[in-house]
C-alpha atoms as a PDB file:
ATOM      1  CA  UNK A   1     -13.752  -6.771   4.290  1.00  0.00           C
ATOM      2  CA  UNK A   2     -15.089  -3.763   4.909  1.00  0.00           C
ATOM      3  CA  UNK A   3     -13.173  -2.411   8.119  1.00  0.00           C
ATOM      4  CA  UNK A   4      -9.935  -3.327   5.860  1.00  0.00           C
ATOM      5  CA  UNK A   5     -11.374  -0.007   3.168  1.00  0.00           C
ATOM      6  CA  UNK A   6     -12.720   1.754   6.218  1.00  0.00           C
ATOM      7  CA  UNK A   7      -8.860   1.478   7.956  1.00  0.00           C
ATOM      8  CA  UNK A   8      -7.120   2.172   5.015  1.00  0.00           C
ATOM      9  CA  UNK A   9      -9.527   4.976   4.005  1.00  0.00           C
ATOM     10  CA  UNK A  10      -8.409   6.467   7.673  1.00  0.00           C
ATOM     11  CA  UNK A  11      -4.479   5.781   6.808  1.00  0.00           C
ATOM     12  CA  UNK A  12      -5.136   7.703   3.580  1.00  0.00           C
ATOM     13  CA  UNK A  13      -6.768  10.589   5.013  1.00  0.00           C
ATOM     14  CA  UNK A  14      -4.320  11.067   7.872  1.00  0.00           C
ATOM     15  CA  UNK A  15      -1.542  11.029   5.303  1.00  0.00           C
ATOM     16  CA  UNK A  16      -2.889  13.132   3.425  1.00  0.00           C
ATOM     17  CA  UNK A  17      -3.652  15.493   6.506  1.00  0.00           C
ATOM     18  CA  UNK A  18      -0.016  15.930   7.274  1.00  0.00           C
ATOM     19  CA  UNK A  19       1.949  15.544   4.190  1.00  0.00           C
ATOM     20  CA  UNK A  20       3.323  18.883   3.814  1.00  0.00           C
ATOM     21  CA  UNK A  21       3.700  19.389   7.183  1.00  0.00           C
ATOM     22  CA  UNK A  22       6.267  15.899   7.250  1.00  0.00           C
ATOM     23  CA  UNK A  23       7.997  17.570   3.844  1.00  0.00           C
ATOM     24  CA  UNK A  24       8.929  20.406   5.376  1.00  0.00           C
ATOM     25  CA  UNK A  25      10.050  18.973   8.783  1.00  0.00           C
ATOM     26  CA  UNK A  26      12.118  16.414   6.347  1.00  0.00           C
ATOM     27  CA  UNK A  27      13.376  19.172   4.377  1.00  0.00           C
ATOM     28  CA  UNK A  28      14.666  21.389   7.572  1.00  0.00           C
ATOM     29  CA  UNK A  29      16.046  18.262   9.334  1.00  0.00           C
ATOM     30  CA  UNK A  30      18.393  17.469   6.328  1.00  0.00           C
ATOM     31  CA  UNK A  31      19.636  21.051   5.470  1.00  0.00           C
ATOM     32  CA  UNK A  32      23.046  21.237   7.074  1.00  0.00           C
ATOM     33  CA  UNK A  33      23.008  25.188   7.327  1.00  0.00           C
ATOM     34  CA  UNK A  34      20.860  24.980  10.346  1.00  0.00           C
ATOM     35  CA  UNK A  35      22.172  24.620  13.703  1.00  0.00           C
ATOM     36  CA  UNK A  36      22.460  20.947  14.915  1.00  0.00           C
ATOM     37  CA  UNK A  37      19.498  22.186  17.824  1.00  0.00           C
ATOM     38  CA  UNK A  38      17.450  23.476  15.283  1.00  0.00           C
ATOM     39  CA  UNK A  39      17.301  19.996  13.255  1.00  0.00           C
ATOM     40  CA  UNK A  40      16.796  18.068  16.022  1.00  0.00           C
ATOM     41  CA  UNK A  41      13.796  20.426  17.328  1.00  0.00           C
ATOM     42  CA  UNK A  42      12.535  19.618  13.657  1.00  0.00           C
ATOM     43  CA  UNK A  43      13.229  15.817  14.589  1.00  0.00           C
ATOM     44  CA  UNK A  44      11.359  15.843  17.763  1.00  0.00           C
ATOM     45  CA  UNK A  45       8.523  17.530  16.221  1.00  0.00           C
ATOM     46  CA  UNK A  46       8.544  15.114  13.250  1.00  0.00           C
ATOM     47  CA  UNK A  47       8.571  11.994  15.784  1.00  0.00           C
ATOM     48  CA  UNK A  48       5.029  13.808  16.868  1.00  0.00           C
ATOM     49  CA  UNK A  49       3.370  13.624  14.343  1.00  0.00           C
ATOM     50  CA  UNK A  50       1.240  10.172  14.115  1.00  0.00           C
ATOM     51  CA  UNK A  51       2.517   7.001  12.764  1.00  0.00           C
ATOM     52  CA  UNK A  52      -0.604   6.524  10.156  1.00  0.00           C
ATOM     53  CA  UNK A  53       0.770  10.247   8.597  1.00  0.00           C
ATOM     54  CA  UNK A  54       3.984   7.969   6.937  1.00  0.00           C
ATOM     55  CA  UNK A  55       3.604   6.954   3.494  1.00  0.00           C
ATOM     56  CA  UNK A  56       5.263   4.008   4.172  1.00  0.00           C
ATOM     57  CA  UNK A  57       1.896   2.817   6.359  1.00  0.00           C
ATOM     58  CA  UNK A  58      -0.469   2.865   3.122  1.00  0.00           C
ATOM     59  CA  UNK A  59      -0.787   0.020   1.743  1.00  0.00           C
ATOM     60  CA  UNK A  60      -2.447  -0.556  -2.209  1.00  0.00           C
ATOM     61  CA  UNK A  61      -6.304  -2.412  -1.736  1.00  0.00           C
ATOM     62  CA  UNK A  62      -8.815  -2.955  -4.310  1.00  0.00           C
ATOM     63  CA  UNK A  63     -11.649  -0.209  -4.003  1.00  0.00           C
ATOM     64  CA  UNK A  64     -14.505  -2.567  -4.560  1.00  0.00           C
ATOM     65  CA  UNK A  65     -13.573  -5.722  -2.427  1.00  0.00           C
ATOM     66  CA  UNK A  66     -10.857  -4.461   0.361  1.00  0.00           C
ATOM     67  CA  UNK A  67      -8.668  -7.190  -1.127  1.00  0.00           C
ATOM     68  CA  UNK A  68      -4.475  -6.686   0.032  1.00  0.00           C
ATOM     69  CA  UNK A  69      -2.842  -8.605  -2.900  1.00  0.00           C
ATOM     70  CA  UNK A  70      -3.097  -9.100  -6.496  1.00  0.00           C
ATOM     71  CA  UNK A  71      -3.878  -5.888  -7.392  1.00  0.00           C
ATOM     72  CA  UNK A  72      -3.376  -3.498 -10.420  1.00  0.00           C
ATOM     73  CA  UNK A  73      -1.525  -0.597  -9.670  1.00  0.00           C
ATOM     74  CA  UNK A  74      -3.746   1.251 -13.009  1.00  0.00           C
ATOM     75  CA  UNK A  75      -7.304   0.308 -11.836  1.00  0.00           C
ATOM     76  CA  UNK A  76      -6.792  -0.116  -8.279  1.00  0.00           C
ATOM     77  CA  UNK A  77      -8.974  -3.529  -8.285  1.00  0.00           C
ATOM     78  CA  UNK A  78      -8.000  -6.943  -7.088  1.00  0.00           C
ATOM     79  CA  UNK A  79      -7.260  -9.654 -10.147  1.00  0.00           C
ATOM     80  CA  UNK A  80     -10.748 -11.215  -9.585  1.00  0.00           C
ATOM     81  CA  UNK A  81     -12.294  -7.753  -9.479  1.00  0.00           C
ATOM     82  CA  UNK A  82     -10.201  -6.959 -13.164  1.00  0.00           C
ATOM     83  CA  UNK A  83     -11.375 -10.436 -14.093  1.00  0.00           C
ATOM     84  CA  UNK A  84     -15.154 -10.091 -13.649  1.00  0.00           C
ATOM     85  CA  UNK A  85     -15.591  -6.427 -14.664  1.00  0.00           C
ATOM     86  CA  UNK A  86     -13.573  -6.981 -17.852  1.00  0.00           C
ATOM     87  CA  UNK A  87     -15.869 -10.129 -18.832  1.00  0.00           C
ATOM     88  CA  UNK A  88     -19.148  -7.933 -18.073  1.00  0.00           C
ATOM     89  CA  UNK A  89     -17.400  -5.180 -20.639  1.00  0.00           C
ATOM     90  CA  UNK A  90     -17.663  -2.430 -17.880  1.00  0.00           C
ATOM     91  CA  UNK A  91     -13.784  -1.646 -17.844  1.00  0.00           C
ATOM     92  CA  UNK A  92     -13.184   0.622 -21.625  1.00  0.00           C
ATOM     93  CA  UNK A  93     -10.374  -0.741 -23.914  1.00  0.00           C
ATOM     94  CA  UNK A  94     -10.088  -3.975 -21.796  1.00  0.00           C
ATOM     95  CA  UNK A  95     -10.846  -6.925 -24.396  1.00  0.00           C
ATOM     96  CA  UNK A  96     -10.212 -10.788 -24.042  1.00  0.00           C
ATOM     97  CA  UNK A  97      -6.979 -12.062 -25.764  1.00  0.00           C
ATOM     98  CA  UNK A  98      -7.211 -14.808 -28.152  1.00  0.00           C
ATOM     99  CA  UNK A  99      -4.679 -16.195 -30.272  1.00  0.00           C
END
């Protein structure tokens, strides 16, 4: 559970690291004024960057348990997580439904 938060935590950071450095290699590789050598130098240097820097690598966990599915995109927790902090009245302006 914990090396899952620890690993993502990584992915995160990484990303974060080099995200305007992939923009602009993404931007210069798809503007068609430069010179087809100049875009792929952009290309290469874009393939060197590490995999974990994609976006596409992150994946959404709950912060308190690690958990990979069922989560809430709003409070980043799991569905149990939601479940037992709303009962306990710790998350504001959640309330039970009745009906």
């Amino acid at each position: 559970m914990a090396n899952s938060i620890f690993r993502d935590q990584a992915r995160r950071d990484t990303y974060a690291k080099y995200e305007i450095k992939r923009l602009i290699f993404k931007s210069m590789i798809s503007d068609l004024s430069l010179s087809k050598l100049t875009r792929f130098h952009f290309v290469q240097s874009l393939n060197k960057l590490p995999r974990a820097s994609s976006g596409v690598r992150l994946h959404r966990r709950c912060v308190r348990t690690g958990r990979g599915k069922g989560n809430t995109q709003f409070f980043q927790l799991s569905r149990i997580s939601l479940r037992e902090l709303a009962h306990e009245g710790l998350l504001p302006g959640v309330t039970k439904s009745s009906w």
